[in-house]
Each structure stands twice: as structure tokens, then as C-alpha cells.
N, C-alpha and C. Protein backbone atom coordinates (compact mmCIF):
# COMPACT_ATOMS: atom_id res chain seq x y z
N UNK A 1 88.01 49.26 90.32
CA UNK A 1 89.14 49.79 89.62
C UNK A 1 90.12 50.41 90.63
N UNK A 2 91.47 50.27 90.55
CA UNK A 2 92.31 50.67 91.50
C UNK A 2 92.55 51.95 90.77
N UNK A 3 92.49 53.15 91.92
CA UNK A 3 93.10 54.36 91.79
C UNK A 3 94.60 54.55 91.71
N UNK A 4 94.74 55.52 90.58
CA UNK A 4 96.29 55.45 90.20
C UNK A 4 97.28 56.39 91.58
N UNK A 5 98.35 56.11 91.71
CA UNK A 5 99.03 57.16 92.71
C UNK A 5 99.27 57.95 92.11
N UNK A 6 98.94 59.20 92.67
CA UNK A 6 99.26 61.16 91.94
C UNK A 6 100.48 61.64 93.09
N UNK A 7 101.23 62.28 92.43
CA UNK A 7 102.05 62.98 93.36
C UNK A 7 103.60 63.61 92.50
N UNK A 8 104.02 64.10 93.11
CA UNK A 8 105.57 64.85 92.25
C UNK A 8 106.00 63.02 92.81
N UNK A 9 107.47 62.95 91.05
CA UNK A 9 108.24 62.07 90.83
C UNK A 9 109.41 62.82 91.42
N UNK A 10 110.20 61.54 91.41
CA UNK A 10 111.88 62.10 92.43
C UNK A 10 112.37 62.98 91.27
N UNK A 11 112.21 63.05 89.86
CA UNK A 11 112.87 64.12 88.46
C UNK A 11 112.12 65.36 89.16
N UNK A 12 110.82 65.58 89.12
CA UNK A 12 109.93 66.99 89.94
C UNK A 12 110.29 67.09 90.97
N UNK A 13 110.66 66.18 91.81
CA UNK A 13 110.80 67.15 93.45
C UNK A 13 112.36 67.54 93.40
N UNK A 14 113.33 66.74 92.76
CA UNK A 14 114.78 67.12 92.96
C UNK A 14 114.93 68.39 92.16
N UNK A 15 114.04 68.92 91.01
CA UNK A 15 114.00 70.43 90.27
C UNK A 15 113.15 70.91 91.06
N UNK A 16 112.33 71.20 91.99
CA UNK A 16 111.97 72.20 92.81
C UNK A 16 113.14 72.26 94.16
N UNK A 17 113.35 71.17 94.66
CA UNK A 17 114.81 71.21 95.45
C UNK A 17 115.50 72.36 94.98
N UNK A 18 116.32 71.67 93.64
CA UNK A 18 117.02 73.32 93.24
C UNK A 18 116.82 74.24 92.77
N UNK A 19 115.73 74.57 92.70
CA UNK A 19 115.12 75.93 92.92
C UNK A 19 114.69 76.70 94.12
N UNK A 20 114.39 75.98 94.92
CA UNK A 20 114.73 76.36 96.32
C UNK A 20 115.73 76.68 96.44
N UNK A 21 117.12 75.98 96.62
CA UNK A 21 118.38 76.19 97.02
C UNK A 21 118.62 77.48 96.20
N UNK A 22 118.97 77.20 94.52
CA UNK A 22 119.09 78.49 94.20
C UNK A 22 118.63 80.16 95.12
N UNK A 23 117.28 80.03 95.02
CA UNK A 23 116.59 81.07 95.70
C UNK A 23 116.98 81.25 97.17
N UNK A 24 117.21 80.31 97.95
CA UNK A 24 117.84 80.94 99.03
C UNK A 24 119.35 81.25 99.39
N UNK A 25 120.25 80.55 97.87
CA UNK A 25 121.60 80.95 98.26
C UNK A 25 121.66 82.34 97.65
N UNK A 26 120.77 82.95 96.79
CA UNK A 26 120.84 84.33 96.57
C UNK A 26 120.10 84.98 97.78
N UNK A 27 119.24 84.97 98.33
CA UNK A 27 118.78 85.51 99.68
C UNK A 27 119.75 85.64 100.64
N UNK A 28 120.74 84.43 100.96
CA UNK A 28 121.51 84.08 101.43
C UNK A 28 122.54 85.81 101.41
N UNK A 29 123.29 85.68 99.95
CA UNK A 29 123.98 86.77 99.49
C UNK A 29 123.54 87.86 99.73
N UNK A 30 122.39 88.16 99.50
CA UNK A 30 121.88 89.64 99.52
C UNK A 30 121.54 90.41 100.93
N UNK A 31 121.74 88.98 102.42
CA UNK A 31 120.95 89.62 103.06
C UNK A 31 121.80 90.39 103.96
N UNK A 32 123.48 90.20 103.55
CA UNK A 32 123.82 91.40 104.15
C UNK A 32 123.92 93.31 103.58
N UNK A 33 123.82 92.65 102.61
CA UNK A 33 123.77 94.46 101.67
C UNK A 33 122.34 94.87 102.29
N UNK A 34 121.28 94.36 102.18
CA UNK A 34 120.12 94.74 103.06
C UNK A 34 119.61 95.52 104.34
N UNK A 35 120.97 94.68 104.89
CA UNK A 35 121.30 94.74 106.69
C UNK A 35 122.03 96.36 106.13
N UNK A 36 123.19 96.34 105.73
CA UNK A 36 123.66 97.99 105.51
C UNK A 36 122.84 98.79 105.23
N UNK A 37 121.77 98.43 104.26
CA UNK A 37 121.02 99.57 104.09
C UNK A 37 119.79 99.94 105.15
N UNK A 38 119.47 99.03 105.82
CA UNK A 38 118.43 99.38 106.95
C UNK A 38 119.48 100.28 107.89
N UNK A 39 121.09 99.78 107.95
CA UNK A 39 121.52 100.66 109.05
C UNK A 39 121.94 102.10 108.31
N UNK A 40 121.91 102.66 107.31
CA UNK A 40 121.73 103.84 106.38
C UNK A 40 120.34 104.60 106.74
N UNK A 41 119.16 103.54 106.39
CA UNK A 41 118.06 104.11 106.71
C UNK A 41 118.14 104.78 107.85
N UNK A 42 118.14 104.18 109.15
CA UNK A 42 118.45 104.31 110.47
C UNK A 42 118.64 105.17 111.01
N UNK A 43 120.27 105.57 110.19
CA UNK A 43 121.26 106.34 110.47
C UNK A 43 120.87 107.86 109.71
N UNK A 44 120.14 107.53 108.49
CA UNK A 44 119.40 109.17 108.14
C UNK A 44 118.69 109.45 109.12
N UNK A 45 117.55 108.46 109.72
CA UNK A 45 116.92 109.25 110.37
C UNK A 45 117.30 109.44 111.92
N UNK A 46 117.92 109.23 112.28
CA UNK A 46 119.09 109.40 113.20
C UNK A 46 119.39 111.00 113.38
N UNK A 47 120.19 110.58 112.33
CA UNK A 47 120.76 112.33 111.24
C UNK A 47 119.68 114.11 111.37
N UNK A 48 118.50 113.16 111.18
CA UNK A 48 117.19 114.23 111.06
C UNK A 48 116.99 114.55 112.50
N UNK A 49 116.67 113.68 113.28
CA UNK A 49 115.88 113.43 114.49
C UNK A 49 117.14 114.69 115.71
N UNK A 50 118.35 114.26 115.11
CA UNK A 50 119.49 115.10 115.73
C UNK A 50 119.35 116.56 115.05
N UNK A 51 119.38 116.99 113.91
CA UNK A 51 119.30 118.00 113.44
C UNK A 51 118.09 118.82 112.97
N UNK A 52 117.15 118.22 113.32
CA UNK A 52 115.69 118.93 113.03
C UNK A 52 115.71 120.34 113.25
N UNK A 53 115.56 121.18 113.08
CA UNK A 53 114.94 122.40 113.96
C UNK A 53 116.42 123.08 114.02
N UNK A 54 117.58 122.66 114.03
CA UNK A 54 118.99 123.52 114.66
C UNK A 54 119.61 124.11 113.96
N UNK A 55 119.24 124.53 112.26
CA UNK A 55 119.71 125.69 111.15
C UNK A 55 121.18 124.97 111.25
N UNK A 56 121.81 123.34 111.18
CA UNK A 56 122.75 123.01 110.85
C UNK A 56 123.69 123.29 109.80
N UNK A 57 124.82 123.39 109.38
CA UNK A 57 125.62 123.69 108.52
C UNK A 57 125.97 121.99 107.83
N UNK A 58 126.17 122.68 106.55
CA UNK A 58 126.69 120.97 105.34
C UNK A 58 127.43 120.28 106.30
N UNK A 59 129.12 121.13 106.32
CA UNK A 59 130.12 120.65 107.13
C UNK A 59 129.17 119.67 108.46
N UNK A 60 128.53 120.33 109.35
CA UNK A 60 128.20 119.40 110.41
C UNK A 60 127.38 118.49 110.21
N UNK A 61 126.41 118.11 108.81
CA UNK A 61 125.72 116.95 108.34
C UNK A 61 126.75 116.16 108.35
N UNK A 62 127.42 116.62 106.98
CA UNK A 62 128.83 115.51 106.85
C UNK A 62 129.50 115.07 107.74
N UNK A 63 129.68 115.88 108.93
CA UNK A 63 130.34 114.94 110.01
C UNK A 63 129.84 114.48 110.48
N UNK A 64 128.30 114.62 110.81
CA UNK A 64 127.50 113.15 111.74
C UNK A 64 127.49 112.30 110.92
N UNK A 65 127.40 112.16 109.35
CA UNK A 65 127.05 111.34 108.81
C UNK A 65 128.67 109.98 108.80
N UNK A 66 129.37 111.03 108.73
CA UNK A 66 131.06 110.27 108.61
C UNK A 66 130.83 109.56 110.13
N UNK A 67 130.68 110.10 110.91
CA UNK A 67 130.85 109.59 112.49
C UNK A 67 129.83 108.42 112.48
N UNK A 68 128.83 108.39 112.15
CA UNK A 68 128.09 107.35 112.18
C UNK A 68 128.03 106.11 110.85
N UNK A 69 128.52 106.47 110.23
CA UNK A 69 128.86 105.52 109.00
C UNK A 69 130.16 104.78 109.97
N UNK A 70 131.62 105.27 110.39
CA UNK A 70 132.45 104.63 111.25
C UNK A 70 131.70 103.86 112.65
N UNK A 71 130.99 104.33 113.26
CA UNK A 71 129.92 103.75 114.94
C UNK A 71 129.21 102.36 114.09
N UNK A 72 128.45 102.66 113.00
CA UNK A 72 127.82 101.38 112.62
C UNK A 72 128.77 100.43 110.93
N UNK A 73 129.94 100.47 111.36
CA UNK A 73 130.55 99.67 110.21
C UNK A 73 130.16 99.59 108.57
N UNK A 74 129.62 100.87 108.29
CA UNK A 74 129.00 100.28 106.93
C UNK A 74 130.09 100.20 106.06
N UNK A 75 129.89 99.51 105.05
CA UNK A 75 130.96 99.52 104.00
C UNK A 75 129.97 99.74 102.59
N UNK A 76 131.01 100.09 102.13
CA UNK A 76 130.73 100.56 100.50
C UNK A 76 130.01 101.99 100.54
N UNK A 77 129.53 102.50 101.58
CA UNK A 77 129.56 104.15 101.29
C UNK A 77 130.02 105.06 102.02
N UNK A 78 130.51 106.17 101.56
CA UNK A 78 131.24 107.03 102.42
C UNK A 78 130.42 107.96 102.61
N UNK A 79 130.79 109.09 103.65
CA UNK A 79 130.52 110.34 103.92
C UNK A 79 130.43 111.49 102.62
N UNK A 80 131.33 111.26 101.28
CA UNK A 80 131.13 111.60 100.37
C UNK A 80 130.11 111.31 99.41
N UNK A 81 130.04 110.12 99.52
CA UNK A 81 128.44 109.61 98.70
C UNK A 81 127.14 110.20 98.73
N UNK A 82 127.19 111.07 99.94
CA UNK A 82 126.26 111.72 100.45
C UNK A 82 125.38 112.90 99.77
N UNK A 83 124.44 113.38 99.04
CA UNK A 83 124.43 114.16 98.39
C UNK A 83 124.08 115.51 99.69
N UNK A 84 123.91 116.65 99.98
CA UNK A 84 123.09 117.39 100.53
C UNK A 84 123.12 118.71 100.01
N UNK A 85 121.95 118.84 99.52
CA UNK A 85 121.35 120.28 98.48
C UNK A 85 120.67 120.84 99.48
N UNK A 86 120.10 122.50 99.41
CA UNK A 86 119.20 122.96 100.09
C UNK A 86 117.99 122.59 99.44
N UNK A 87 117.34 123.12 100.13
CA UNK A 87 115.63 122.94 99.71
C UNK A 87 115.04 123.87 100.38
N UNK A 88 113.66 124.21 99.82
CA UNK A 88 113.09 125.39 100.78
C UNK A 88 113.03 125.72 102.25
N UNK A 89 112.59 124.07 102.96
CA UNK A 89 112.39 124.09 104.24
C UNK A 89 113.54 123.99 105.30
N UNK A 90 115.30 123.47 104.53
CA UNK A 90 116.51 123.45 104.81
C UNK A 90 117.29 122.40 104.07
N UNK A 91 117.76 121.29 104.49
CA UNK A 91 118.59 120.50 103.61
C UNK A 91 117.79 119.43 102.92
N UNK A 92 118.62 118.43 102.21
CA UNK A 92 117.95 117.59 101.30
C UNK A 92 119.14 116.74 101.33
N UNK A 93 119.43 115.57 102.54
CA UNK A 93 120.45 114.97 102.50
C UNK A 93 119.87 113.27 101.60
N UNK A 94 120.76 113.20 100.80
CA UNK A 94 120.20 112.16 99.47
C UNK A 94 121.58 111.06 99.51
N UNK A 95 121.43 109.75 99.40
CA UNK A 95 122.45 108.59 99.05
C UNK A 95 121.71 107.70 97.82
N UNK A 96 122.07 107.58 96.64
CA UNK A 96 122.10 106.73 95.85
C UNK A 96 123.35 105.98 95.52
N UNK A 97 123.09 104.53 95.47
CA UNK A 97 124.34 103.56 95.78
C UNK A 97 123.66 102.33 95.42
N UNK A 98 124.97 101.73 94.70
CA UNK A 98 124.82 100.10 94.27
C UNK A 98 125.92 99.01 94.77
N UNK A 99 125.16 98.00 94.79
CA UNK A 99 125.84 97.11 95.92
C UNK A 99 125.77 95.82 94.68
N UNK A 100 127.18 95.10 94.59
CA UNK A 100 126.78 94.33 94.29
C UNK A 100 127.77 92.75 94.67
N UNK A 101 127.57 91.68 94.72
CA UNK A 101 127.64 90.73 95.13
C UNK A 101 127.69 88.97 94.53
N UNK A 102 128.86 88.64 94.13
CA UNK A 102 128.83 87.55 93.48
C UNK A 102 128.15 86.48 94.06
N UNK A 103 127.48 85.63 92.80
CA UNK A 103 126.51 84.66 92.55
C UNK A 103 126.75 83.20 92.47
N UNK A 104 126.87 83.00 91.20
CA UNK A 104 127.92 81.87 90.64
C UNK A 104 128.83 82.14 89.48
N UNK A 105 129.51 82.00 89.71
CA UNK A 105 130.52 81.91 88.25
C UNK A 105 131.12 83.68 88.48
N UNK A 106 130.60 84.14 87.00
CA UNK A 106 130.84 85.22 86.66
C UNK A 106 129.25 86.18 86.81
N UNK A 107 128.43 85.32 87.20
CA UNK A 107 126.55 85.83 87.68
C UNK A 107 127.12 87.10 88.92
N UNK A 108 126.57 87.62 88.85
CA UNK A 108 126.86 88.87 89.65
C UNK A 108 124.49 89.20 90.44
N UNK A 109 124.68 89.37 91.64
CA UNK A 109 123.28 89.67 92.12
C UNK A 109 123.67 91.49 92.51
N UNK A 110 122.75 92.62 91.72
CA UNK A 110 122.66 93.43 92.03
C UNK A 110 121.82 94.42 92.53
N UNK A 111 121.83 95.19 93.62
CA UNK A 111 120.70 96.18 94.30
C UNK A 111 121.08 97.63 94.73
N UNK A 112 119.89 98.16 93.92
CA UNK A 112 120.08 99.74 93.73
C UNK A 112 119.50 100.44 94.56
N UNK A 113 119.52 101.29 95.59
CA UNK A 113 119.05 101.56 96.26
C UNK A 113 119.30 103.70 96.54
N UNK A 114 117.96 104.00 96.77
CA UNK A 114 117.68 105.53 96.82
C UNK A 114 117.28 105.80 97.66
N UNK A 115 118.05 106.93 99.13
CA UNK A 115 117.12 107.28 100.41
C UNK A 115 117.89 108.34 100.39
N UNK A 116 116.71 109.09 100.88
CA UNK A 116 116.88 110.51 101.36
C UNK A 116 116.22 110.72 102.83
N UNK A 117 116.32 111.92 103.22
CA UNK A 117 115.72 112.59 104.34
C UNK A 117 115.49 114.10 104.17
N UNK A 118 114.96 114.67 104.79
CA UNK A 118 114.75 116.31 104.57
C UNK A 118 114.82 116.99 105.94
N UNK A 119 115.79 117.55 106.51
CA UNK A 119 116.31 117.93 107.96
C UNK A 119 115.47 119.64 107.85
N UNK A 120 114.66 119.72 108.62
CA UNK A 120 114.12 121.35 108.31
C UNK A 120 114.85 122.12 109.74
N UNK A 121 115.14 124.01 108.98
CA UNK A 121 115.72 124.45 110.05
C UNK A 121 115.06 124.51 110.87
């Protein structure tokens, strides 16, 4: 008895094709909002690593943070976006921010993103 051939038809492999493509032209999109936020991450702890220990003032958070938001190009957040509250041990510098980035059409790809740091005097 001859064994039948098994395998994906050209209808199955050309729909996993575009599903691939799909999936990487949104990867594609997203992977610079990503890139900003690792240089945010970065740049908090940057922020900390500079101000640890030195009983800093708001005013001088906010300006490293402005100075280094301009040094590494970010876009879409400012120096104002910035939250910074006290906290027991000293500040509580906080950014919550949404990024978002057209898809196809009127499809919109969106990412929410929450980082903080905690600078002690």
C-alpha cells in the first residue's frame, strides 16, 4: 500500500506566512517605543545612582531628569511627566506613560508602561 503524503498545503502555509508577517510588522512598530523606555529605565537609574545619599532637592531631580531626557532624545515624555513625592527614606520619582503607534488602517498598537525609582537621602 502506498503511503499517503502528510504535510501543510500552499492554503496552510500561505495563512501561517501571514501570520508571521502580521506578528512581526507589529514587533516591527513597537520596537522603538521599547527602545525609549529601556532608555527611561536607564536614565532613572542613572538619576538614583547620581543622587543617592545627597538630600537632593525636587527642583534638582527635575533638572537631571530634563537634561537627560534632551542627552538621550526621548520623545513623548517630558520632565513634567515626572511624578516625585516624598517618601520616608527621601523621594519617590514615578513616570506613568502611554505610547501609542499606528498599525493598519485605523488599528492603533498600544503600551502602558509604569517605572519608578526611590533616591534615599
Amino acid at each position: 500500500m502506498r503511503a499517503r503524503q502528510t504535510g501543510v498545503s500552499l492554503l496552510g502555509f500561505l495563512f501561517v506566512a501571514a501570520l508571521c508577517a502580521v506578528i512581526g510588522f507589529g514587533l516591527l512598530k513597537l520596537s522603538p517605543i521599547y527602545m525609549d523606555n529601556l532608555k527611561i529605565q536607564r536614565m532613572l537609574a542613572d538619576v538614583q545612582g547620581q543622587w543617592e545619599g545627597q538630600n537632593p532637592s525636587v527642583g534638582q531631580l527635575r533638572s537631571s531628569l530634563e537634561s537627560r531626557i534632551n542627552i538621550e532624545s526621548i520623545t513623548g515624555v517630558t520632565a513634567r511627566d515626572f511624578n516625585i513625592s516624598r517618601s520616608e527614606a527621601g523621594y519617590l520619582v514615578s513616570v506613568s506613560y502611554e505610547r501609542r503607534t499606528d498599525f493598519f488602517g485605523n488599528i492603533e498598537l498600544v503600551a502602558s508602561f509604569d517605572e519608578s525609582v526611590e533616591i534615599r537621602r
